[in-house]
Protein backbone atom coordinates (compact mmCIF):
# COMPACT_ATOMS: atom_id res chain seq x y z
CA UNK A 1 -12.54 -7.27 27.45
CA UNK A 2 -12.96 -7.97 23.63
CA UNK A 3 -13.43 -5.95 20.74
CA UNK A 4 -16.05 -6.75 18.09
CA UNK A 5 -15.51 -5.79 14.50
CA UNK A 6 -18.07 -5.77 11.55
CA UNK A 7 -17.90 -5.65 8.05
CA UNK A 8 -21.41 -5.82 6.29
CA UNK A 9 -21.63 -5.84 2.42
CA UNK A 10 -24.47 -5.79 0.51
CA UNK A 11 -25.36 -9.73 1.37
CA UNK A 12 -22.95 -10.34 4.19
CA UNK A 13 -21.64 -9.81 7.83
CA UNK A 14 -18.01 -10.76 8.32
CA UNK A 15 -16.96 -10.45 11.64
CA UNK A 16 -14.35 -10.53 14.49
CA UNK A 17 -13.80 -10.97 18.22
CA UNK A 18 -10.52 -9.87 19.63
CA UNK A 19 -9.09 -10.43 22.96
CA UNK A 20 -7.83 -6.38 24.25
CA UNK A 21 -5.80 -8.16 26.95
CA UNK A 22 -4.30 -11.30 25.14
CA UNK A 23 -4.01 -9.42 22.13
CA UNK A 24 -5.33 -12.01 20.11
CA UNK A 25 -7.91 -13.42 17.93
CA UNK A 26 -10.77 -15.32 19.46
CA UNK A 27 -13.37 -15.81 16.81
CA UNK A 28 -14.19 -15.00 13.40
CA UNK A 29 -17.09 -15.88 11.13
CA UNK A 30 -19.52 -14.79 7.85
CA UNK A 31 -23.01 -14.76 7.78
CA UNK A 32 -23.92 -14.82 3.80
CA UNK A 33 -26.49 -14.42 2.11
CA UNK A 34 -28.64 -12.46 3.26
CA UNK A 35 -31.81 -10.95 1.86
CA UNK A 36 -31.83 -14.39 0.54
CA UNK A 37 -34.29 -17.51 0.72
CA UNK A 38 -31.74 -19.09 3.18
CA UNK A 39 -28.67 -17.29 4.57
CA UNK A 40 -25.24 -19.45 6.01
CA UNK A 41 -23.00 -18.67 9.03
CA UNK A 42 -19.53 -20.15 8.90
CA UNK A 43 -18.19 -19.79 12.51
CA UNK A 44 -14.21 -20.08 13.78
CA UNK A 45 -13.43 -19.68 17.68
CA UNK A 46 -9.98 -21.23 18.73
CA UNK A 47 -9.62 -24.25 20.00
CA UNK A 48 -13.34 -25.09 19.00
CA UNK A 49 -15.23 -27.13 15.96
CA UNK A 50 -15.88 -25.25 13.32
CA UNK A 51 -19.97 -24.50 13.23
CA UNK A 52 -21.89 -24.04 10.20
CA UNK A 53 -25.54 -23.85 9.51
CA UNK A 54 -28.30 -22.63 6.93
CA UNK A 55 -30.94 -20.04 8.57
CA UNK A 56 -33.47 -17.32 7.91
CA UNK A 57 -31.82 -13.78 7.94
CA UNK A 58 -33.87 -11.05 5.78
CA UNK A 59 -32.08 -8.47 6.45
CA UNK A 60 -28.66 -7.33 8.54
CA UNK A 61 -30.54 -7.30 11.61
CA UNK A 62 -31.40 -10.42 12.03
CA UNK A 63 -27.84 -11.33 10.76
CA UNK A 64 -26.28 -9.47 13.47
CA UNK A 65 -28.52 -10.44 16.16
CA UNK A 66 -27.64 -14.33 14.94
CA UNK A 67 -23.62 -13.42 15.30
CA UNK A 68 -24.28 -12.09 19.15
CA UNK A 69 -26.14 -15.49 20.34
CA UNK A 70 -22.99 -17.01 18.38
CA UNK A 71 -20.39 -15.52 20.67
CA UNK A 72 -22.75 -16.27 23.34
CA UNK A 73 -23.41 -19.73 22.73
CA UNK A 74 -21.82 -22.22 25.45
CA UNK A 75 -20.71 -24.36 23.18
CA UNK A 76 -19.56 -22.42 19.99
CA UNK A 77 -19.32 -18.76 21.59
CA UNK A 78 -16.27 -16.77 23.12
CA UNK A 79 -17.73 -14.78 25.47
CA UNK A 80 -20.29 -15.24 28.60
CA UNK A 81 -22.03 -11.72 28.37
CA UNK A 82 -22.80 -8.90 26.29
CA UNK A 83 -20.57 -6.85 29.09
CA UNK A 84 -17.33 -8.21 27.93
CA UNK A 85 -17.36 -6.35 24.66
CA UNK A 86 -16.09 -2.65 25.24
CA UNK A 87 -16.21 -1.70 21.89
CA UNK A 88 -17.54 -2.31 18.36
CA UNK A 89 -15.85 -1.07 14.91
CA UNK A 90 -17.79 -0.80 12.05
CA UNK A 91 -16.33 -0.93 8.16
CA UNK A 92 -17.41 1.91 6.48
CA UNK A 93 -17.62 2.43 2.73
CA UNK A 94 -17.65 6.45 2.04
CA UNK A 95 -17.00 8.84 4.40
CA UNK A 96 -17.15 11.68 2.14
CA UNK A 97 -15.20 14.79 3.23
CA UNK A 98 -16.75 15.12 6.60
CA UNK A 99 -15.00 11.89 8.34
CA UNK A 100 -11.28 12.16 8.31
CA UNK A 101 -10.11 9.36 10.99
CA UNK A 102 -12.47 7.10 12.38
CA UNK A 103 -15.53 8.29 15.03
CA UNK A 104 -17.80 7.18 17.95
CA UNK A 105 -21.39 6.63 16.50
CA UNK A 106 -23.88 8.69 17.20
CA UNK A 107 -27.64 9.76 15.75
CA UNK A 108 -25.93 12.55 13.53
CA UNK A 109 -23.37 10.32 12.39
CA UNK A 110 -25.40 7.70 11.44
CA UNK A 111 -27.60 11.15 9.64
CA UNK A 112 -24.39 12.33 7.50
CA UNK A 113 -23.78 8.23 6.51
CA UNK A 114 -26.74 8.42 4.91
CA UNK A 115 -26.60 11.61 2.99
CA UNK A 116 -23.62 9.93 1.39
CA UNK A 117 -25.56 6.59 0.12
CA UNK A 118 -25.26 8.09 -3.05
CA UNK A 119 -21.96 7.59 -3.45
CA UNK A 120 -21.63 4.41 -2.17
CA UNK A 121 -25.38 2.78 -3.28
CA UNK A 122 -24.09 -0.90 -3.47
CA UNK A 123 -22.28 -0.64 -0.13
CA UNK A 124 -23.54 2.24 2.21
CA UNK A 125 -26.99 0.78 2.83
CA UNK A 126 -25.64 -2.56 4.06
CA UNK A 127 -23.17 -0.42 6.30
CA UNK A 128 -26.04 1.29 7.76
CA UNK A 129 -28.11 -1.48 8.55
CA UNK A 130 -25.33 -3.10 10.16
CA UNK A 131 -24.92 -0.11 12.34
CA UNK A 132 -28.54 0.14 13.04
CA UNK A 133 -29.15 -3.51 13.93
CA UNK A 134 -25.54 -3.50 16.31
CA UNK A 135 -26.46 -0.34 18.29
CA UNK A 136 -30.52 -1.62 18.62
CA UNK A 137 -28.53 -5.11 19.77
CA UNK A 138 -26.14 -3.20 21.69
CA UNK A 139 -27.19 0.06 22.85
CA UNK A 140 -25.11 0.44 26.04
CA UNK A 141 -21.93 -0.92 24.48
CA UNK A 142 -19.54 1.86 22.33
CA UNK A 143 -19.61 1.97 18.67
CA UNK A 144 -17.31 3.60 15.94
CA UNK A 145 -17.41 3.58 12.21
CA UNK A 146 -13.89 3.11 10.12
CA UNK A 147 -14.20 4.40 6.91
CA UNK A 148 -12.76 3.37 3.81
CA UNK A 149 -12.36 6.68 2.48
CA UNK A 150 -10.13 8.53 5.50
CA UNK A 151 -7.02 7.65 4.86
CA UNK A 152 -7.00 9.08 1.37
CA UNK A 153 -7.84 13.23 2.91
CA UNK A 154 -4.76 14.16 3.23
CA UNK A 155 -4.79 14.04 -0.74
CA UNK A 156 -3.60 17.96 -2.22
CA UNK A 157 -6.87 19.17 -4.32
CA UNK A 158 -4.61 18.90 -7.12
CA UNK A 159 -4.83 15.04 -6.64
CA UNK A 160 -8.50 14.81 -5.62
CA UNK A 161 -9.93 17.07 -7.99
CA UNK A 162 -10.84 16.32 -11.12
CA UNK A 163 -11.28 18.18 -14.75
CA UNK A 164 -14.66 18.59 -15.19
CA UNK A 165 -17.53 21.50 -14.33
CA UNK A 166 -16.22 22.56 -10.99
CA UNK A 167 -19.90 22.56 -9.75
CA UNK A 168 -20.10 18.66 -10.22
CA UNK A 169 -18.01 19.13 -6.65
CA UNK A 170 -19.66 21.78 -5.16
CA UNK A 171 -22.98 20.84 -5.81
CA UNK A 172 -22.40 16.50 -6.45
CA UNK A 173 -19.53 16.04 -4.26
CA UNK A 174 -17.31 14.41 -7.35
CA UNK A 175 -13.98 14.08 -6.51
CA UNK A 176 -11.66 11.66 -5.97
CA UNK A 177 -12.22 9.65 -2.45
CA UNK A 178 -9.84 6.58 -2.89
CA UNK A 179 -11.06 3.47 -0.75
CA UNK A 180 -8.89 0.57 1.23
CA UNK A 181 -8.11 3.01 3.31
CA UNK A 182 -7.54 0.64 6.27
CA UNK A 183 -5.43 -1.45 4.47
CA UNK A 184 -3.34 1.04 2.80
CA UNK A 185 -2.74 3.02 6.44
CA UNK A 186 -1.45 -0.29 8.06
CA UNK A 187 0.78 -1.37 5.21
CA UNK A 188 2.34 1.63 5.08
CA UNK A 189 3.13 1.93 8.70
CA UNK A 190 4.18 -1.14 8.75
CA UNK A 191 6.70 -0.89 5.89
CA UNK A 192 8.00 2.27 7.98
CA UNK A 193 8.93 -0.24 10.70
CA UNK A 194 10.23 -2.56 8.44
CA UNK A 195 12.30 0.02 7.37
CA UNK A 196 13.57 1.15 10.28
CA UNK A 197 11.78 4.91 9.49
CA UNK A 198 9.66 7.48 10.93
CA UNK A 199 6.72 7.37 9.58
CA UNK A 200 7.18 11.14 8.74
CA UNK A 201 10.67 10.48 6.93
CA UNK A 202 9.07 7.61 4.86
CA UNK A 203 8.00 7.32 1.12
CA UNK A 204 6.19 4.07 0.14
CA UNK A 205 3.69 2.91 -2.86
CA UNK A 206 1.17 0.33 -1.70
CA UNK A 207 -0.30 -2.10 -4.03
CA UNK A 208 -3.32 -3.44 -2.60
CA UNK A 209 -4.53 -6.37 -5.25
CA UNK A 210 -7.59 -8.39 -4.20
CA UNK A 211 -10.75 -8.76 -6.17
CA UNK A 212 -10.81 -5.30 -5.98
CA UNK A 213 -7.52 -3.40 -5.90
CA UNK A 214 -6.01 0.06 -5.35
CA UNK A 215 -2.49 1.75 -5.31
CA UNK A 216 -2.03 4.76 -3.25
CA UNK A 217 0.78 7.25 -2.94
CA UNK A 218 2.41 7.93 0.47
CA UNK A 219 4.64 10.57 0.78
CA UNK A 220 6.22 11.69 4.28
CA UNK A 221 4.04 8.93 6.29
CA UNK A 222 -0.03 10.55 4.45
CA UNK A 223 -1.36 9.68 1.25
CA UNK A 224 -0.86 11.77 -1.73
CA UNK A 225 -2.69 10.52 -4.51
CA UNK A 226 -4.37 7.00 -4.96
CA UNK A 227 -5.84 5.13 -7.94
CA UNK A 228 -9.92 4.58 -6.98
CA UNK A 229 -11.88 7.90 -7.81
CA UNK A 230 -15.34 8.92 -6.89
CA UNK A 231 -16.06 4.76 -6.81
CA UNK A 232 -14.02 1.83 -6.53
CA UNK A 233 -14.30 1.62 -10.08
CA UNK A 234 -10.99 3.56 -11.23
CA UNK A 235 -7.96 2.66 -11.41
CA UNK A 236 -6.45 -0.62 -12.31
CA UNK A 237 -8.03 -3.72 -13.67
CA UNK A 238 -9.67 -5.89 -11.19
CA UNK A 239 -11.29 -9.18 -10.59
CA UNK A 240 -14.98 -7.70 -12.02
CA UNK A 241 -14.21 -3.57 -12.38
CA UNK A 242 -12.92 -1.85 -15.82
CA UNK A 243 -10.66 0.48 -14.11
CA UNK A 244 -9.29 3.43 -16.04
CA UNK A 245 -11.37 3.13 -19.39
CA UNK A 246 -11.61 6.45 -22.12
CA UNK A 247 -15.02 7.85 -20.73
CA UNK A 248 -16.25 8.21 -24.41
CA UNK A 249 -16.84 4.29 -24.76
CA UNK A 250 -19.54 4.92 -22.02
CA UNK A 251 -22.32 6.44 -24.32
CA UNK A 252 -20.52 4.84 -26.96
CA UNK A 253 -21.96 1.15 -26.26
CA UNK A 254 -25.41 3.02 -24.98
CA UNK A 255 -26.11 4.16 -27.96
CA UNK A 256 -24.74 0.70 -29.68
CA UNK A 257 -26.17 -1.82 -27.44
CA UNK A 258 -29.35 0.43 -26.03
CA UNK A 259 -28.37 0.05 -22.43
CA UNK A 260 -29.65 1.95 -19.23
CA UNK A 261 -27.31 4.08 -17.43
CA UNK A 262 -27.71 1.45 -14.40
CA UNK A 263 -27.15 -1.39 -16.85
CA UNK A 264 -23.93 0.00 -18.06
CA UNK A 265 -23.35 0.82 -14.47
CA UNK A 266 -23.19 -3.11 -13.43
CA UNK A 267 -21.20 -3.95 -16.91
CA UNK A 268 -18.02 -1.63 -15.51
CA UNK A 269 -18.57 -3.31 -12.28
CA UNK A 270 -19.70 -6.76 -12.47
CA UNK A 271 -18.87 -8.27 -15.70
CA UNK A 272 -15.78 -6.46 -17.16
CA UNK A 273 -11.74 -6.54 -15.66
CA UNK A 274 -10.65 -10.47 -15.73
CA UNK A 275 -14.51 -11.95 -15.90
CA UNK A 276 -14.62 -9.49 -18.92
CA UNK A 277 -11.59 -10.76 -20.34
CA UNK A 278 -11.43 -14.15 -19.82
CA UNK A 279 -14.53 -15.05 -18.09
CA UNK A 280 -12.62 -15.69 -14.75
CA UNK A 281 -11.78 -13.71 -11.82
CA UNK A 282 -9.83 -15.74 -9.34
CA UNK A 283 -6.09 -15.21 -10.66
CA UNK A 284 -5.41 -18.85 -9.60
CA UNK A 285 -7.80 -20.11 -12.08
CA UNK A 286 -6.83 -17.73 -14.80
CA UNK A 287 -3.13 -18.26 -14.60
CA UNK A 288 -4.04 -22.37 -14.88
CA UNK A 289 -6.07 -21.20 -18.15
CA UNK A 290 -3.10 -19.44 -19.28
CA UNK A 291 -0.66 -22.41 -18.93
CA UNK A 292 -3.31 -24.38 -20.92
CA UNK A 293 -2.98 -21.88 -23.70
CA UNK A 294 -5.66 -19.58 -23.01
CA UNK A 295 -4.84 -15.99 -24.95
CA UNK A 296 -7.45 -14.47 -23.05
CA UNK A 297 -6.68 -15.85 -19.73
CA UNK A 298 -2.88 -14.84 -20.73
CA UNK A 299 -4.37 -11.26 -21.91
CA UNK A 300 -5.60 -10.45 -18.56
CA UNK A 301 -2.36 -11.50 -16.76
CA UNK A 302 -0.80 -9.01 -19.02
CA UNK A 303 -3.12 -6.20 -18.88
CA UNK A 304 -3.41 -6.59 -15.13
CA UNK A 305 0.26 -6.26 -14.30
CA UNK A 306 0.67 -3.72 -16.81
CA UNK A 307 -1.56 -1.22 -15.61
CA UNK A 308 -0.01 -1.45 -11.43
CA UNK A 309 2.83 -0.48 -13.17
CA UNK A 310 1.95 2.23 -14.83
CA UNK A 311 0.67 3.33 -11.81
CA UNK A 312 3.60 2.75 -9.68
CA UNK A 313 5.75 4.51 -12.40
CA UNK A 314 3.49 7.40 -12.20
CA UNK A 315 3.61 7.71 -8.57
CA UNK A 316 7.42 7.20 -8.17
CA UNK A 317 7.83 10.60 -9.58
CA UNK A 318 5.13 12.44 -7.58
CA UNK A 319 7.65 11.38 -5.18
CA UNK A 320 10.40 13.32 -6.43
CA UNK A 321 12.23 9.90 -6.54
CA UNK A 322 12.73 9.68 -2.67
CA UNK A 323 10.90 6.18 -3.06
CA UNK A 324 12.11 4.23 -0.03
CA UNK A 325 9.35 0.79 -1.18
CA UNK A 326 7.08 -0.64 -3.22
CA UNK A 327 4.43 -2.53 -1.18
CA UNK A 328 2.54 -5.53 -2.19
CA UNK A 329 -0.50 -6.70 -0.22
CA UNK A 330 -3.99 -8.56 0.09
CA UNK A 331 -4.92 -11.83 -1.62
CA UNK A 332 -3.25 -11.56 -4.98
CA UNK A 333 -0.64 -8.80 -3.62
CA UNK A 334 0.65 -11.71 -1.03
CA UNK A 335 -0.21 -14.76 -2.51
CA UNK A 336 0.36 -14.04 -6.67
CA UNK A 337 3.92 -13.94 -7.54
CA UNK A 338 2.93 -13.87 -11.51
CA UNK A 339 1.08 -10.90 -10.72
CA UNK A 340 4.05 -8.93 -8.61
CA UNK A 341 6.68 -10.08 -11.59
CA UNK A 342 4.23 -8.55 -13.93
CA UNK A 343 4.05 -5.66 -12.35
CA UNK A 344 7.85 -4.67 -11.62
CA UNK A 345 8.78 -4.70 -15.48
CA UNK A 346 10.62 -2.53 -16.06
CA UNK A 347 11.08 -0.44 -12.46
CA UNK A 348 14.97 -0.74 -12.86
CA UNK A 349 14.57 2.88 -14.06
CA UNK A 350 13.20 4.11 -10.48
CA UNK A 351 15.64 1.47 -8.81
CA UNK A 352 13.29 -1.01 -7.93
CA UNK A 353 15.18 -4.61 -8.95
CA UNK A 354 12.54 -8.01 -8.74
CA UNK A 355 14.43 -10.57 -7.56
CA UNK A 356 12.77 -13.67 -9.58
CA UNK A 357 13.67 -16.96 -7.07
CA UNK A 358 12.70 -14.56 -3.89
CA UNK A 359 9.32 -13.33 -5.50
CA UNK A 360 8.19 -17.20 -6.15
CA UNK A 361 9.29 -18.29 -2.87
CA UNK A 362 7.01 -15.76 -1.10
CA UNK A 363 4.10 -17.91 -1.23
CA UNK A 364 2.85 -17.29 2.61
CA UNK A 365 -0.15 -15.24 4.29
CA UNK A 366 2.15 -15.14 7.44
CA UNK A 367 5.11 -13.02 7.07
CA UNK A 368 6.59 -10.22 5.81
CA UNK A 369 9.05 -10.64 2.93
CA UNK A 370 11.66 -8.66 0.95
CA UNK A 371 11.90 -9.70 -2.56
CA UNK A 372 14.02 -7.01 -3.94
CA UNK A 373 17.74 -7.90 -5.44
CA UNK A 374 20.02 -7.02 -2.85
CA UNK A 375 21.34 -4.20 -4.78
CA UNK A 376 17.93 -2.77 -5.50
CA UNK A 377 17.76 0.82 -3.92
CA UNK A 378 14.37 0.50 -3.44
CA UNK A 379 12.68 -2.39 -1.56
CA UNK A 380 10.26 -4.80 -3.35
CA UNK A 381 8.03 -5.71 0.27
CA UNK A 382 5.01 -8.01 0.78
CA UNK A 383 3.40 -7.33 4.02
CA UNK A 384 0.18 -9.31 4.77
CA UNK A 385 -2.77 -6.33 5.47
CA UNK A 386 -4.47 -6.58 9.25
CA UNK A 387 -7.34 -4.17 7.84
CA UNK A 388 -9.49 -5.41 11.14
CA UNK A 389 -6.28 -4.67 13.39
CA UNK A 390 -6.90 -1.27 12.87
CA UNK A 391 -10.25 -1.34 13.01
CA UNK A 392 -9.56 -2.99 16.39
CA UNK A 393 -7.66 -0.20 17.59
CA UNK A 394 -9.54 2.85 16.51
CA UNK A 395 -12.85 1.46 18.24
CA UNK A 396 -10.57 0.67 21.53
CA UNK A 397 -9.13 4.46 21.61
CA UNK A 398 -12.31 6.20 20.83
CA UNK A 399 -14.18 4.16 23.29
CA UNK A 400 -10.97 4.89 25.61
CA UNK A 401 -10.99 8.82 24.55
CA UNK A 402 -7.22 8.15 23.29
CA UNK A 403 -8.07 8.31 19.71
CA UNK A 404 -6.37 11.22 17.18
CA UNK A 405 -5.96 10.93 13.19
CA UNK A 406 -2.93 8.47 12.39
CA UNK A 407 -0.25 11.51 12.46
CA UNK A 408 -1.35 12.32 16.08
CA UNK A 409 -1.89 8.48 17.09
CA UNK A 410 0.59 5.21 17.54
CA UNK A 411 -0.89 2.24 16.50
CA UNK A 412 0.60 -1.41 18.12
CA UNK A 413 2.10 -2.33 14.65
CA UNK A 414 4.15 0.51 13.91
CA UNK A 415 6.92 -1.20 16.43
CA UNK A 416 9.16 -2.85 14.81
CA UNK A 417 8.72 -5.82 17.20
CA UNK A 418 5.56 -6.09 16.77
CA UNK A 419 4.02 -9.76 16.37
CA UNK A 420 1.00 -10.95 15.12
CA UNK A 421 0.59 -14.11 17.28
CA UNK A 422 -1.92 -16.48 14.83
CA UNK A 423 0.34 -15.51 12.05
CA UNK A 424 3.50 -16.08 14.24
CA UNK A 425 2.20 -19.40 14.62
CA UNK A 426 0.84 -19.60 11.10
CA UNK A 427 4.91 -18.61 9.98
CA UNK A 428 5.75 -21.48 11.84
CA UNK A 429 3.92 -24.11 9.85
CA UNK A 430 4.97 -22.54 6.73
CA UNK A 431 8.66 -22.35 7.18
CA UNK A 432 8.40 -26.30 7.84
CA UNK A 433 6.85 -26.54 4.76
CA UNK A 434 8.96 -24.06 2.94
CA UNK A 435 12.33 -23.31 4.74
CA UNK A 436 13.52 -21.28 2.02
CA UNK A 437 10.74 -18.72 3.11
CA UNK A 438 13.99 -18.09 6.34
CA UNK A 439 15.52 -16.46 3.73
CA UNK A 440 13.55 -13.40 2.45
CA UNK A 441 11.65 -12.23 6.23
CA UNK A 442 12.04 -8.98 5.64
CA UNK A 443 12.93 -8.57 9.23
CA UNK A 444 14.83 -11.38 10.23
């Protein structure tokens, strides 16, 4: 039996096919694109060529229908019927307040997914085609959404809320949601393990730092506060978000510059953070400007690291400094040391010590390191996220009836011996390459 995950955004399909038994991945693939003239599909399946190709795809249906004759195809696919999937997981955007932990799909689900399209406008409608087109594919196979925004409930309304007209909530739902959700819930259960902890008896911050990027507070194993609001737009600076900004400069520049509220709406979301800045967004190319002597490029190194401090600062205390780790994950989190130095200035006051030569040698998607000084009281961890792991095992235990939210349920990863086998393999490669990397496992 295998387990299908999606993740459709607003002009793509990622996917991936997982093997329940061999716990392991068989397949995973992108279909871009789409809504476009042509769309692509880049397809992986181990131990098979790579298979690429340009196509017609209007809209997610067709995109979805193209990934099932994929994993069917004799030569490319992973799979020789529609039978052998037992479940599907869906990435979800916005769950609002009435998802929690992750659920089976069903008419009213799909119903209350759209009454929240409002909050999510760029994201949710793409989710819900997805859905729609997998479940008209699919209709006799088991389907569950995993929501970005679950994780974060367990937030006190002292941390959701915020300080404006309390009707905005009642009658607009604004609040703070916090999104990543997947990826903060497995980092944090795995630095638990790491740690030798319950998850209960464990207080972590998690720095998730992609494109887009989030820091969430997790106190006794649940989150407590997190950095992304209402949107994915709050909080720190990211690839092509503002983050925190004073709200003022909103109607500010409307009134300067004459924009629409929509306009100003894809400004804060699509052409400020690092593009803003520097008019890059992939850290590797703006720390090479920044070596060249680019201020700007230099500017946004700053600014970025500065503000996941300030957040981590912030957080150690709601904490009541019982911080046990600071967490750094996703693309930049694992794979920008400039980024993570940045960051820890200065957290010598809440006992978290950087240790320089162990933060450049983690330079590895594989493994999880400990980059901390040895006499740091609280550990400095990179843990690689497995957002689709989870999303894995949520659609296996609801389609099993096993399912619970996280503080009722064991996932695979929160053993301590748990291995991931592509990355075991992937470890492999790199220590060759790297040996020093032998040295800072964080469980060795």
């Amino acid at each position: 039996m295998v387990i299908l995950t999606l993740n459709c955004g607003s002009s793509s399909a990622k996917y991936q096919v997982y093997d329940w038994e061999e716990k392991e991945v068989l397949a995973v693939g992108v279909v871009e694109r789409i809504g476009l003239e042509y769309s692509t599909i880049e397809h992986k399946a181990v131990g098979k060529e790579e298979y690429t190709a340009e196509f017609s795809s209007p809209t997610h249906k067709e995109a979805i229908e193209l990934i099932i004759r994929m994993l069917l195809d004799k030569e490319y696919g992973v799979i020789g019927d529609l039978k052998e999937i037992g479940a599907v997981g869906h990435r979800v955007l916005h769950g609002g307040e009435a998802f929690k932990k992750s659920a089976l799909i069903t008419d009213e689900v799909i119903a209350q997914l759209k009454s929240y399209i409002h909050l999510g406008p760029l994201h949710m409608p793409a989710n819900i085609m997805g859905i729609e087109g997998a479940v008209k594919a699919m209709p006799d196979v088991p389907q569950a959404i995993i929501l970005d925004t679950a994780w974060h409930q367990t937030m006190p309304e002292d941390a959701f809320m915020y300080a404006v007209p309390y009707e905005w909530y009642t009658k607009y739902n604004v609040r703070r949601y916090g999104f990543h959700g997947t990826s903060h819930l497995y980092c944090a259960k795995r630095a638990a393990a790491i740690l030798g902890k319950k998850n209960k008896d464990t207080n972590v911050i998690i720095c998730h730092i992609g494109n887009g990027a989030s820091v969430s507070a997790v106190k006794n194993g649940i989150a407590v506060d997190t950095s992304m609001g209402l949107t994915p737009l709050e909080g720190l600076v990211m690839g092509s978000r503002s983050g925190d900004i004073d709200p003022a400069i909103i109607p500010y520049m409307m009134e300067n510059t004459g924009m629409s509220a929509r306009e100003m709406d894809t400004v804060l979301n699509k052409k400020s953070g690092l593009i803003g800045l520097c008019g890059k967004s992939d850290r590797r190319d703006v720390q090479k400007s920044a070596r060249e002597g680019d201020k700007n490029a230099q500017l946004a190194i700053d600014m970025e690291g500065r503000r996941i401090g300030k957040y981590i600062g912030s957080y150690a205390t709601l904490l009541g400094g019982r911080l046990d780790a600071i967490v750094f994950t996703a693309g930049v989190g694992e794979m920008g040391p400039h980024i993570r130095e940045k960051a820890c200035e200065g957290l010598e006051i809440i006992g978290a010590k950087l240790d320089l030569k162990k933060n450049k040698t983690s330079l590895s998607r594989n493994g999880e390191f400990e980059i901390s000084t040895d006499d740091s009281k609280v550990k400095i961890l990179v843990i690689p996220t497995d957002e689709e792991l989870v999303m894995t095992e949520d659609a296996f235990a609801l389609m099993n009836g096993t399912y619970d939210v996280h503080t009722n349920f064991t996932y695979s990863f929160e053993s301590r011996e748990y291995v991931n086998k592509a990355r075991a393999a992937g470890l492999k490669r790199d220590l060759e390459k790297n040996p020093a990397l032998k040295d800072i496992l964080a469980i060795k």
